[in-house]
PDB file of N, CA and C in Angstrom:
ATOM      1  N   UNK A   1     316.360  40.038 194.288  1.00  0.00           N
ATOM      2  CA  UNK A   1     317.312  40.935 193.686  1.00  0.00           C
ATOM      3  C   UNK A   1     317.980  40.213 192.509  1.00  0.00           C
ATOM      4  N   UNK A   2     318.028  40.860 191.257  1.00  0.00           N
ATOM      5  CA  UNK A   2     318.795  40.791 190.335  1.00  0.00           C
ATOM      6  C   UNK A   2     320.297  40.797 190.361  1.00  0.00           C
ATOM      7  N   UNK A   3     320.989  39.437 190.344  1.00  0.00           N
ATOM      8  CA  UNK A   3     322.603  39.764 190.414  1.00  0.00           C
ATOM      9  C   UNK A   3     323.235  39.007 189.581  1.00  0.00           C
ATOM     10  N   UNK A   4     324.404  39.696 189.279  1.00  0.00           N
ATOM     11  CA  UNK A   4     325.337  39.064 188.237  1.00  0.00           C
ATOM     12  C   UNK A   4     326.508  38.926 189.145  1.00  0.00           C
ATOM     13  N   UNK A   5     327.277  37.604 189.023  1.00  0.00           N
ATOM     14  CA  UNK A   5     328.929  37.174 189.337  1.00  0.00           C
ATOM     15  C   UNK A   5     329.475  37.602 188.457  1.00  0.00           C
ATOM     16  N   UNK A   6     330.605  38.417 188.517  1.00  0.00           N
ATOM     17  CA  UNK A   6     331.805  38.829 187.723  1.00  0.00           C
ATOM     18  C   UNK A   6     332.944  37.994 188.198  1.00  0.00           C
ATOM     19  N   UNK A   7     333.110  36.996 187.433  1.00  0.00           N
ATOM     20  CA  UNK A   7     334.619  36.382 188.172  1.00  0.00           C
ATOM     21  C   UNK A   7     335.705  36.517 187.377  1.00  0.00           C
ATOM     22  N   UNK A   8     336.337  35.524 187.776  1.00  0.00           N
ATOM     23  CA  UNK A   8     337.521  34.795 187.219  1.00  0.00           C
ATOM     24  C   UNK A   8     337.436  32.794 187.258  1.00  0.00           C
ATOM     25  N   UNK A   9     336.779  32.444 186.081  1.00  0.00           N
ATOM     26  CA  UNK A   9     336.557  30.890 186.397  1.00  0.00           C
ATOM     27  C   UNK A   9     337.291  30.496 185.096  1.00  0.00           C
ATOM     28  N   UNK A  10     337.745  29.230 185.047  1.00  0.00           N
ATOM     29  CA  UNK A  10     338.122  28.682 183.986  1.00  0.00           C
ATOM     30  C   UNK A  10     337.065  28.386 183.176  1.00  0.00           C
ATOM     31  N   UNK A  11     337.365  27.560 182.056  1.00  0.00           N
ATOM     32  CA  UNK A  11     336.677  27.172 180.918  1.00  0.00           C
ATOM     33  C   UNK A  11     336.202  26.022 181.288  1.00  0.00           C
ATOM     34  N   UNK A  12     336.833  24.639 182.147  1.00  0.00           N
ATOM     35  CA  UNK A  12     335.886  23.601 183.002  1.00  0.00           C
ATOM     36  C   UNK A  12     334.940  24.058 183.840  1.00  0.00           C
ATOM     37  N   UNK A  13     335.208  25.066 184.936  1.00  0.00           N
ATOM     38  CA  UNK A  13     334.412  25.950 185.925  1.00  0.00           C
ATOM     39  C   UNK A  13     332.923  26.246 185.234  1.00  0.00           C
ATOM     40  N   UNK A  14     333.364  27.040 183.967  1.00  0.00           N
ATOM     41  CA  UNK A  14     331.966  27.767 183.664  1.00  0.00           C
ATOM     42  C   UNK A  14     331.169  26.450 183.114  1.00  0.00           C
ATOM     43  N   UNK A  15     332.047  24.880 182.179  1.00  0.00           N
ATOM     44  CA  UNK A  15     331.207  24.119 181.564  1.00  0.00           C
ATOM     45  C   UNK A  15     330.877  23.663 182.233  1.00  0.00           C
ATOM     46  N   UNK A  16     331.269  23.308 183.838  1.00  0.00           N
ATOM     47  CA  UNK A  16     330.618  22.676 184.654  1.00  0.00           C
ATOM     48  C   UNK A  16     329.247  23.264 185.280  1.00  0.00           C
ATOM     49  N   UNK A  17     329.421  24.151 185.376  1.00  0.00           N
ATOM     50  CA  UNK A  17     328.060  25.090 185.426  1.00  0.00           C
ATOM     51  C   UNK A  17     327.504  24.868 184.806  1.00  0.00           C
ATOM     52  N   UNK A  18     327.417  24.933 183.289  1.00  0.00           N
ATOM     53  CA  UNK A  18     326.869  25.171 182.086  1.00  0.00           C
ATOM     54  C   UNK A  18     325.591  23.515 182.447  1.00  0.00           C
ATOM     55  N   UNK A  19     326.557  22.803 183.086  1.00  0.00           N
ATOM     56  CA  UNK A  19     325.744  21.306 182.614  1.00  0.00           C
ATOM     57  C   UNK A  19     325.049  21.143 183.748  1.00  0.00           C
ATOM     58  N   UNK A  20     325.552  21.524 185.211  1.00  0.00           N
ATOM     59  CA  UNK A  20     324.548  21.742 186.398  1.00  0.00           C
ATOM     60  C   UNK A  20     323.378  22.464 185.893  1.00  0.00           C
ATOM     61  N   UNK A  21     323.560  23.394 185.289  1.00  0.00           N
ATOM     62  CA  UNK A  21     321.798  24.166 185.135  1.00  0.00           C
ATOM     63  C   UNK A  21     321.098  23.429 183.837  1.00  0.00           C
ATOM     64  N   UNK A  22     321.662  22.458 183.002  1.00  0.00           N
ATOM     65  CA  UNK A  22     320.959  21.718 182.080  1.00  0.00           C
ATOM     66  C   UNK A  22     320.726  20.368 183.005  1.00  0.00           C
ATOM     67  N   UNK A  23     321.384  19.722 183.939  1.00  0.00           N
ATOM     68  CA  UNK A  23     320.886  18.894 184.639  1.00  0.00           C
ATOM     69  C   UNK A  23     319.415  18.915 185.619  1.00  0.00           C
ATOM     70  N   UNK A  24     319.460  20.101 185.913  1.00  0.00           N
ATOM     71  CA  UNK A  24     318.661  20.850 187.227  1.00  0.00           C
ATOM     72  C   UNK A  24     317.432  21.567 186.585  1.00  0.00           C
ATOM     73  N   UNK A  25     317.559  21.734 184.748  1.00  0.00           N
ATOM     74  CA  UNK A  25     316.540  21.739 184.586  1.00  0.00           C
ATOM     75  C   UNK A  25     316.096  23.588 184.265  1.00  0.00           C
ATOM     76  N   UNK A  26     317.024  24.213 185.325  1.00  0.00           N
ATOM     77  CA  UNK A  26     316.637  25.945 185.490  1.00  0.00           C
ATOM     78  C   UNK A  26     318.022  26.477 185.697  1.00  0.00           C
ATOM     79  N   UNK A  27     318.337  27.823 185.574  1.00  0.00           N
ATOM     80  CA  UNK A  27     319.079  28.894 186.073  1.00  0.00           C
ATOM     81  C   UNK A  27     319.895  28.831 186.804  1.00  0.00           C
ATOM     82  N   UNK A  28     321.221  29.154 186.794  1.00  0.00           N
ATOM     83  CA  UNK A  28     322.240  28.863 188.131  1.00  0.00           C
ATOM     84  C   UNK A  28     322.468  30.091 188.803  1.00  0.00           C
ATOM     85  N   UNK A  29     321.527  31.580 187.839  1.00  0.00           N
ATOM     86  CA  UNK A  29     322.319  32.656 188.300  1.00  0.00           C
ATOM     87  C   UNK A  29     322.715  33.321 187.256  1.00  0.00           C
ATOM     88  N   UNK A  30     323.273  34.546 186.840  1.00  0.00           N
ATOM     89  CA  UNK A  30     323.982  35.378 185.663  1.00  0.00           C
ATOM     90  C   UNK A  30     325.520  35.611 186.335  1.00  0.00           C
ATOM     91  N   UNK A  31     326.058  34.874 185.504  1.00  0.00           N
ATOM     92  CA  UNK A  31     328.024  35.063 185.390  1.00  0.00           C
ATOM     93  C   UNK A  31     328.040  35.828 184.385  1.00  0.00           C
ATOM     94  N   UNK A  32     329.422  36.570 184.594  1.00  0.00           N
ATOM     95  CA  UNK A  32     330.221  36.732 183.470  1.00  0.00           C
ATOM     96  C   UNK A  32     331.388  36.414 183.826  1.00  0.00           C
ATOM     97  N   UNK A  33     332.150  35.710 183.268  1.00  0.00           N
ATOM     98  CA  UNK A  33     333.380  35.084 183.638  1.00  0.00           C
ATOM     99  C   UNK A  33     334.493  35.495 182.643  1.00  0.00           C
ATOM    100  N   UNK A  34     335.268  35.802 183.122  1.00  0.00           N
ATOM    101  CA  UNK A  34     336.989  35.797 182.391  1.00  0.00           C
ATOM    102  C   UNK A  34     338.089  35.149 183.087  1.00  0.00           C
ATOM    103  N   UNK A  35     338.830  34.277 182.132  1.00  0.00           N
ATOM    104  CA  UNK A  35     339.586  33.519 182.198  1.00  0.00           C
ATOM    105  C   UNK A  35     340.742  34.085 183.021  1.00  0.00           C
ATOM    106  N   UNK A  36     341.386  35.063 183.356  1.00  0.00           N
ATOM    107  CA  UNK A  36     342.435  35.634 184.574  1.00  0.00           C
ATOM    108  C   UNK A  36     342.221  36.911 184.746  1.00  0.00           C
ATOM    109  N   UNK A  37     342.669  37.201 186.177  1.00  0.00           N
ATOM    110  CA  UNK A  37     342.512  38.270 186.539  1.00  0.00           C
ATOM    111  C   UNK A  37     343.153  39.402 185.947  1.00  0.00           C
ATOM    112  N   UNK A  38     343.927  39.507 185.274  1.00  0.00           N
ATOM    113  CA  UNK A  38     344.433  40.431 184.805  1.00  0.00           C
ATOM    114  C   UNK A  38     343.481  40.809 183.167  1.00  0.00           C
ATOM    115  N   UNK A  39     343.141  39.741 182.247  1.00  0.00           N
ATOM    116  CA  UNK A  39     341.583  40.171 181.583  1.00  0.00           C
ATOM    117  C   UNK A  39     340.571  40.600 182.304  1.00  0.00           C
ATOM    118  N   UNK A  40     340.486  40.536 183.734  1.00  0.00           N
ATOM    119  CA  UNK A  40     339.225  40.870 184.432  1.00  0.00           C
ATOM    120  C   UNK A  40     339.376  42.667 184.251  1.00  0.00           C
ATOM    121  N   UNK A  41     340.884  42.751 185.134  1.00  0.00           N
ATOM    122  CA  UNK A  41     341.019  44.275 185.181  1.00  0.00           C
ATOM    123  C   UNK A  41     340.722  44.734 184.269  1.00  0.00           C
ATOM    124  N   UNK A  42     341.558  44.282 183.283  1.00  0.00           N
ATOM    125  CA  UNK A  42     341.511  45.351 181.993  1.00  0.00           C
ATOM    126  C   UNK A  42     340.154  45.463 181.094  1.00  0.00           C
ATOM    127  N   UNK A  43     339.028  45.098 181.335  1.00  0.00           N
ATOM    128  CA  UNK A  43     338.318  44.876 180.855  1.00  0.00           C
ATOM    129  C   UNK A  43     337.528  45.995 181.935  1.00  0.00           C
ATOM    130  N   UNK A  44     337.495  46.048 183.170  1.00  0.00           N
ATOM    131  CA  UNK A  44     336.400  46.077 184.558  1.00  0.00           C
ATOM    132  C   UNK A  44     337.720  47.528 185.004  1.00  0.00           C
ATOM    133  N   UNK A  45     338.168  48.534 183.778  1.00  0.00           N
ATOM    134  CA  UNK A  45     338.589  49.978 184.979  1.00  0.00           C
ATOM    135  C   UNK A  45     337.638  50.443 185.412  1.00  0.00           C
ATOM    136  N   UNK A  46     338.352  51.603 186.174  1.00  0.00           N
ATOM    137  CA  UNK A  46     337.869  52.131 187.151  1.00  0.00           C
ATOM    138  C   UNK A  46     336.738  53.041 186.408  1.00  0.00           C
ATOM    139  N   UNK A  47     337.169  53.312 185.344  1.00  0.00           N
ATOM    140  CA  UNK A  47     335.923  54.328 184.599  1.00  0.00           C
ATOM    141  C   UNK A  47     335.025  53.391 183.881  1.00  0.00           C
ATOM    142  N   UNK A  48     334.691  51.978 184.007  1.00  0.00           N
ATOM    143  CA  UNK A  48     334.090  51.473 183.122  1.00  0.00           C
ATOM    144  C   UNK A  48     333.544  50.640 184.408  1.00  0.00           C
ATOM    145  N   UNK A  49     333.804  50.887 185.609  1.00  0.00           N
ATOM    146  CA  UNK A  49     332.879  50.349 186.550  1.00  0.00           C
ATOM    147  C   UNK A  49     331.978  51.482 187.071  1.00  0.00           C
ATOM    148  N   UNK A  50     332.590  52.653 187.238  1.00  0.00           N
ATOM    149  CA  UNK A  50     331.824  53.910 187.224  1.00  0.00           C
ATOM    150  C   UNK A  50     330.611  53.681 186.148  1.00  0.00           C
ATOM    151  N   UNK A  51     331.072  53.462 185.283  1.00  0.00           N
ATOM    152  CA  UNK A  51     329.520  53.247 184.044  1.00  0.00           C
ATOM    153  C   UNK A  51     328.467  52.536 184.597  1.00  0.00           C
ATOM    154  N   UNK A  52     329.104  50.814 185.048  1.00  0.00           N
ATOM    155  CA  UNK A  52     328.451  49.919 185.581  1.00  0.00           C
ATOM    156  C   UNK A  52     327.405  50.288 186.849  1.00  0.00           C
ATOM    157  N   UNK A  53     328.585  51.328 187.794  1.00  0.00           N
ATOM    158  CA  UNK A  53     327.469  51.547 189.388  1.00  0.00           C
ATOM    159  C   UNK A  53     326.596  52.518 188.248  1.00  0.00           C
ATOM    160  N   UNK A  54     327.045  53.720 187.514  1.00  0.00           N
ATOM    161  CA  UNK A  54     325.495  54.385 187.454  1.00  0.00           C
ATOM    162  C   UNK A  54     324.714  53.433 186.532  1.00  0.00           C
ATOM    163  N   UNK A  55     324.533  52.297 185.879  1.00  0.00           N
ATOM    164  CA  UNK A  55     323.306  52.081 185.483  1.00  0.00           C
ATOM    165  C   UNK A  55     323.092  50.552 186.198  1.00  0.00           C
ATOM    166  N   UNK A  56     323.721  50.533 187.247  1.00  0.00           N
ATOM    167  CA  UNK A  56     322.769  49.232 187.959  1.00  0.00           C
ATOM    168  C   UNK A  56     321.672  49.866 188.357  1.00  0.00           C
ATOM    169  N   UNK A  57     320.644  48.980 187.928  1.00  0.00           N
ATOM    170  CA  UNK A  57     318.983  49.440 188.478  1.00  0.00           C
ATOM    171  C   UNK A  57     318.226  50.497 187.536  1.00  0.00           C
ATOM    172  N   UNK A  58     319.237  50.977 187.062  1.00  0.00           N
ATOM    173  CA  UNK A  58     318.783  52.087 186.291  1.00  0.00           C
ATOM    174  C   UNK A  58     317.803  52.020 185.193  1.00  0.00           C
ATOM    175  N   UNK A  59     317.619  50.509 184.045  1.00  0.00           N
ATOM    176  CA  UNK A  59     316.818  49.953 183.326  1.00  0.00           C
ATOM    177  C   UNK A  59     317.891  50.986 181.787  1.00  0.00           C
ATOM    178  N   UNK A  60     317.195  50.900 181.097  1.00  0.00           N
ATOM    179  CA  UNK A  60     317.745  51.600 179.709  1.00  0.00           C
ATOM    180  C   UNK A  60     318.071  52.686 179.696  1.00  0.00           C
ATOM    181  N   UNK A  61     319.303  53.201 178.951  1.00  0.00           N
ATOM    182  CA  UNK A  61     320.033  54.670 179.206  1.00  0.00           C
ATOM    183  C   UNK A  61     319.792  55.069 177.904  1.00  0.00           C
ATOM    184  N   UNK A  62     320.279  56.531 177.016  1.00  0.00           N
ATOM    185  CA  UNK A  62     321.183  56.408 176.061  1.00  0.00           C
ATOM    186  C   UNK A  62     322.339  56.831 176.790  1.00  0.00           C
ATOM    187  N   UNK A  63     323.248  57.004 175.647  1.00  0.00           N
ATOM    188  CA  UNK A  63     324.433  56.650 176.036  1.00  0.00           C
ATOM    189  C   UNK A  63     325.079  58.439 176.392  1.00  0.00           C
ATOM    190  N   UNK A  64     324.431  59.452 175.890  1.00  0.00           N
ATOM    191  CA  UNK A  64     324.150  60.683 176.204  1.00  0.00           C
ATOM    192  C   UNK A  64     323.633  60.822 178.253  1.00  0.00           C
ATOM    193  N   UNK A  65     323.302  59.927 178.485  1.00  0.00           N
ATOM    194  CA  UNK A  65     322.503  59.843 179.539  1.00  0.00           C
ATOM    195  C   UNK A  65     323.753  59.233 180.601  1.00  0.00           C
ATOM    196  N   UNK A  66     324.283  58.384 180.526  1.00  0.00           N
ATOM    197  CA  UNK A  66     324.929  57.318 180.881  1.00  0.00           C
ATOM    198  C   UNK A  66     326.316  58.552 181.222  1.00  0.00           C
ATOM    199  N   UNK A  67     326.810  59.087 179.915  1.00  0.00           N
ATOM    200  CA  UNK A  67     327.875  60.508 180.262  1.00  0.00           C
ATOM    201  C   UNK A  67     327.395  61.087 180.995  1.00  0.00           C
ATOM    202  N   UNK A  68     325.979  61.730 181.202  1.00  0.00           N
ATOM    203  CA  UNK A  68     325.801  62.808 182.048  1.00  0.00           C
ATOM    204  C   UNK A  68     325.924  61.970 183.531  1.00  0.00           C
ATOM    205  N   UNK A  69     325.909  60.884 183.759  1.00  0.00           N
ATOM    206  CA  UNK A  69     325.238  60.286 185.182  1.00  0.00           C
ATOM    207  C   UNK A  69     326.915  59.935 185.697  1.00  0.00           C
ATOM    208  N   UNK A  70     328.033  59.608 185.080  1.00  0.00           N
ATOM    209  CA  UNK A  70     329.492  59.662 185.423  1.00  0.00           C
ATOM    210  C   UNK A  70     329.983  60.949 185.032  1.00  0.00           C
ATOM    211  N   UNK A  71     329.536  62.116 184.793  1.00  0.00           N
ATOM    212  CA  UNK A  71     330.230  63.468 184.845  1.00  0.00           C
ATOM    213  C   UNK A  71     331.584  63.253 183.461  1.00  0.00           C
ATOM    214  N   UNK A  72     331.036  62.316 182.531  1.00  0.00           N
ATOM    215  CA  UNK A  72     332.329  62.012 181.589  1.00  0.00           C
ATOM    216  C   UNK A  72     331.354  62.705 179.995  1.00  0.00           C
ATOM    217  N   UNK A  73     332.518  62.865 179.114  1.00  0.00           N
ATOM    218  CA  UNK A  73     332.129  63.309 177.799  1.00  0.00           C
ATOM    219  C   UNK A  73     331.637  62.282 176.910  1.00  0.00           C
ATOM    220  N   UNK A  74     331.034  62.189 176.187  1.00  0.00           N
ATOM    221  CA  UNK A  74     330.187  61.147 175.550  1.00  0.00           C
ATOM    222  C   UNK A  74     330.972  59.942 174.705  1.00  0.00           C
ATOM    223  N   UNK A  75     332.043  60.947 174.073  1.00  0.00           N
ATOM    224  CA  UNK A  75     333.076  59.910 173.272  1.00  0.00           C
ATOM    225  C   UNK A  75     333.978  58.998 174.122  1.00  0.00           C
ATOM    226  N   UNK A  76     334.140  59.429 175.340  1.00  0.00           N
ATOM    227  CA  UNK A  76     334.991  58.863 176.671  1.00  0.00           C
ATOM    228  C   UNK A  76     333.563  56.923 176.562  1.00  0.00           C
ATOM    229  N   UNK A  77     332.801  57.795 177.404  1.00  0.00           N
ATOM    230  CA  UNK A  77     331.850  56.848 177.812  1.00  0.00           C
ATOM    231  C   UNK A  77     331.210  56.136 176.672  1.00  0.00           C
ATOM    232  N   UNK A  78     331.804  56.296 175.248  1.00  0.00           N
ATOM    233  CA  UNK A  78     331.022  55.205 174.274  1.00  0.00           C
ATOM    234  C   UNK A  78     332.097  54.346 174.122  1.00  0.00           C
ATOM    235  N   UNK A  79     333.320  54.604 173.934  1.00  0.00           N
ATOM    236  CA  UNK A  79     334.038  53.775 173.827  1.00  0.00           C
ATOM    237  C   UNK A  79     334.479  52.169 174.838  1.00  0.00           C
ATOM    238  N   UNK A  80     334.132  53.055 176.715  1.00  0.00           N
ATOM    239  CA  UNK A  80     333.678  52.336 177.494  1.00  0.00           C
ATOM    240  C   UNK A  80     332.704  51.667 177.616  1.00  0.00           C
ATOM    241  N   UNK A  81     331.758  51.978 176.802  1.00  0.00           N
ATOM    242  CA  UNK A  81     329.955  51.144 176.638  1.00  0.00           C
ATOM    243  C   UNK A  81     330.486  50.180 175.604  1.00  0.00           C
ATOM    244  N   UNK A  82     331.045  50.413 174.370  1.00  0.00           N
ATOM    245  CA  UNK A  82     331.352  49.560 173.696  1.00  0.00           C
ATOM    246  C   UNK A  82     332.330  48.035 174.098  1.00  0.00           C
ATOM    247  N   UNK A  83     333.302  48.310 174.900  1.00  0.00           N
ATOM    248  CA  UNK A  83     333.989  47.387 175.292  1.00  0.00           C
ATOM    249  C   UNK A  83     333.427  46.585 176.690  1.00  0.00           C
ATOM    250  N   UNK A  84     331.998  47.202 177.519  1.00  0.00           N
ATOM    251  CA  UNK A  84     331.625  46.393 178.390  1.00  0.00           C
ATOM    252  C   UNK A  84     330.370  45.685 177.546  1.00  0.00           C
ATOM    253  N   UNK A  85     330.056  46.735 176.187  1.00  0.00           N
ATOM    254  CA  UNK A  85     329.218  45.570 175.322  1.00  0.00           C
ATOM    255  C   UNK A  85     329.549  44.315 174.802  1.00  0.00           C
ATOM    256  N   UNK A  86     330.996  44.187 174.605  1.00  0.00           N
ATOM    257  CA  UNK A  86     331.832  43.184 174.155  1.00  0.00           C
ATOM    258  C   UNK A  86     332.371  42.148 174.636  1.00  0.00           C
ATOM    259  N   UNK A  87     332.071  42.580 176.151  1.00  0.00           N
ATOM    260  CA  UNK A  87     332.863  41.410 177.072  1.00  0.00           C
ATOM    261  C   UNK A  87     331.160  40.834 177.422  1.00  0.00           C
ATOM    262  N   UNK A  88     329.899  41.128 177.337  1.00  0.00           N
ATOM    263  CA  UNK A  88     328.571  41.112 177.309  1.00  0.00           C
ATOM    264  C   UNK A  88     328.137  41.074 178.687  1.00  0.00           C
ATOM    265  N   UNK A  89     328.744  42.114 179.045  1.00  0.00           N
ATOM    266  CA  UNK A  89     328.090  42.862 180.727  1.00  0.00           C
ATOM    267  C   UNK A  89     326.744  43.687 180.118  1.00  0.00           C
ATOM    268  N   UNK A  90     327.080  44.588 179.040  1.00  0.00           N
ATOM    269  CA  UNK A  90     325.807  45.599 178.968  1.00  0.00           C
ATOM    270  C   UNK A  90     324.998  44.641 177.850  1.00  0.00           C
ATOM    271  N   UNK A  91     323.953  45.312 177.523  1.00  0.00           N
ATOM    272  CA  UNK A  91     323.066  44.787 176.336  1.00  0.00           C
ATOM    273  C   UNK A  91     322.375  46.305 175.713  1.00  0.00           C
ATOM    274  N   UNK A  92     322.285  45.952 174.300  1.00  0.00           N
ATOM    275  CA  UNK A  92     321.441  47.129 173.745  1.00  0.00           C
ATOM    276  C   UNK A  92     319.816  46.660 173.355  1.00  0.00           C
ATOM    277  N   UNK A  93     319.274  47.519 173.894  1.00  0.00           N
ATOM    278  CA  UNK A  93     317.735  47.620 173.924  1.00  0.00           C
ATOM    279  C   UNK A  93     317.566  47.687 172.091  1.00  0.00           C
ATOM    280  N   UNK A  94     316.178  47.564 171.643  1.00  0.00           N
ATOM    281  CA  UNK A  94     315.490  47.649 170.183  1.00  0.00           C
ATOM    282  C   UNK A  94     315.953  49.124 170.073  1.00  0.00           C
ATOM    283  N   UNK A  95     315.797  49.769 170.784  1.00  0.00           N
ATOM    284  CA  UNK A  95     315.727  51.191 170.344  1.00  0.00           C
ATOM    285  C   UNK A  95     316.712  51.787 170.866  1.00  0.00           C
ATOM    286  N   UNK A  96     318.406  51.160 170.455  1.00  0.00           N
ATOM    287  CA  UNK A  96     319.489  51.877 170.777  1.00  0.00           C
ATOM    288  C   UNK A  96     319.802  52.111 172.108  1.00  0.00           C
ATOM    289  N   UNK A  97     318.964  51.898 173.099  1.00  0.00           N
ATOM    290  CA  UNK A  97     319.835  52.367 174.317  1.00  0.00           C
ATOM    291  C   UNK A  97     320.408  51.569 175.061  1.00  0.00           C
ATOM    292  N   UNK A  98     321.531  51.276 176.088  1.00  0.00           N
ATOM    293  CA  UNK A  98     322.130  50.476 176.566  1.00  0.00           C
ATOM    294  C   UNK A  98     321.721  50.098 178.235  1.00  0.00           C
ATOM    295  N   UNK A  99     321.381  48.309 178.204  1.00  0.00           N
ATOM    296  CA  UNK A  99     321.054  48.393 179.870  1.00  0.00           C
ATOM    297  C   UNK A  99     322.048  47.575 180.443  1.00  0.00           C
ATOM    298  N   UNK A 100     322.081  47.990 181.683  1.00  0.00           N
ATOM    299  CA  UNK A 100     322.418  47.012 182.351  1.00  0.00           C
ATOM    300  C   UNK A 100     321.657  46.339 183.136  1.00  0.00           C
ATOM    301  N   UNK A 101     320.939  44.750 182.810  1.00  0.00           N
ATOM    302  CA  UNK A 101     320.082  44.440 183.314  1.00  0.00           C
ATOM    303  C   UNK A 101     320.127  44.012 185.017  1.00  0.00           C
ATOM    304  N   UNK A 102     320.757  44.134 185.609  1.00  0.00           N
ATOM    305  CA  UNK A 102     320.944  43.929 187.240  1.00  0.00           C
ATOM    306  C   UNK A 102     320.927  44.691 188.029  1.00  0.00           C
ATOM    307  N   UNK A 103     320.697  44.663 189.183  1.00  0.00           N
ATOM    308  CA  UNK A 103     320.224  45.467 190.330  1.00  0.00           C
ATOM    309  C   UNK A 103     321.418  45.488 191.598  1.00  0.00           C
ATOM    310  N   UNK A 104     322.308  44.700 190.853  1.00  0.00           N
ATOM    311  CA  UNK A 104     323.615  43.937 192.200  1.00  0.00           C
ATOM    312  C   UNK A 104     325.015  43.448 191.319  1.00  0.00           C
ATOM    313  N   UNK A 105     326.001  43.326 192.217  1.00  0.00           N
ATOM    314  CA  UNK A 105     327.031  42.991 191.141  1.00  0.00           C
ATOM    315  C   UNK A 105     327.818  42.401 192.326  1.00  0.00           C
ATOM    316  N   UNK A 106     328.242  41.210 192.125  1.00  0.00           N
ATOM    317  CA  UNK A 106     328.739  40.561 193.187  1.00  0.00           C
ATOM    318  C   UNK A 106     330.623  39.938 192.437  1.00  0.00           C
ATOM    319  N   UNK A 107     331.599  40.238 192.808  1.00  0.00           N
ATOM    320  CA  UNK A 107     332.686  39.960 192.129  1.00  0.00           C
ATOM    321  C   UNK A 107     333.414  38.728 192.896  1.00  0.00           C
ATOM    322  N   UNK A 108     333.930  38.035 192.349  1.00  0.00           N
ATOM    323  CA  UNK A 108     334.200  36.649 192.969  1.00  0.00           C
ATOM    324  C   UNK A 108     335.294  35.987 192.414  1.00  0.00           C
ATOM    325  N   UNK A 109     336.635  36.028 192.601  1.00  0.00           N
ATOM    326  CA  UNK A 109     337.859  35.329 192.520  1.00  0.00           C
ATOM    327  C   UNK A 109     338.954  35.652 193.364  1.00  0.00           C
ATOM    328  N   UNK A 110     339.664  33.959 193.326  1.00  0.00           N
ATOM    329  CA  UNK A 110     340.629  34.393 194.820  1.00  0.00           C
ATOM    330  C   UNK A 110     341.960  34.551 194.249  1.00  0.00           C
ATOM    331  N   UNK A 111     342.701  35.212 195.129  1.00  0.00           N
ATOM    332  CA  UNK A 111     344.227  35.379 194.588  1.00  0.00           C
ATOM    333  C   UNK A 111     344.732  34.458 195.500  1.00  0.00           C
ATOM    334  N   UNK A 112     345.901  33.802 195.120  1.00  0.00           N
ATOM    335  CA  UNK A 112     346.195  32.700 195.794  1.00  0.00           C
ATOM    336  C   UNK A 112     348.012  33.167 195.709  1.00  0.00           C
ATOM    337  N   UNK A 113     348.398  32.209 196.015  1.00  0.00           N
ATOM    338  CA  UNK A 113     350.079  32.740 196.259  1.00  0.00           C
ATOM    339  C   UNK A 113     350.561  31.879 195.140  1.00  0.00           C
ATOM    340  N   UNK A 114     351.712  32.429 194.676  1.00  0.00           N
ATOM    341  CA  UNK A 114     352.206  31.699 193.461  1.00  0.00           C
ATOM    342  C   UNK A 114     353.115  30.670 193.800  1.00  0.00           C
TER     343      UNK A 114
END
């Protein structure tokens, strides 16, 4: 199965990663990481994870496609495609359409007490 970590890691966290999978030679896995949870939210609403569940697995949408599959209007859901293009959860295909390449989405950071 295809999966991506959505966390919350610091900037040592991810370089330390970064140098485990250049040590090791291969792959540690697909992150996307943001620096606090509160960039996580605002980045990861509730209508822009709706985007995310309908095209896990799904392979290439347009973005016409992607509205019809969350019951949302097209200008709603581009503006949401655009900003999960930006944080680089989605990717755009040669021929305009948007994937999400994973099959799984696994989210991973702890809240701790202040």
């Amino acid at each position: 199965m295809n999966t991506v970590v959505i966390g919350v890691f610091s900037r040592e966290e991810a370089n330390a990663r970064f140098m485990r999978a250049l040590e090791k030679g291969k792959p540690q896995g697909a992150y996307r990481s943001f620096e606090s949870t509160a960039e996580l939210w605002r980045t990861l609403s509730p209508k822009r994870w709706d985007v995310l569940k309908a095209m896990t697995g799904a392979g290439a949408l347009s973005l016409r496609e992607v509205a019809r599959r969350v019951g949302r209007d097209v200008k709603g859901v581009h503006t949401d495609v655009h900003a999960l293009l930006n944080a680089g959860l989605l990717d755009k295909t040669g021929d305009g359409k948007i994937i999400f390449p994973f099959d799984a989405v696994h989210v991973d950071f702890v809240l701790q007490a202040a």
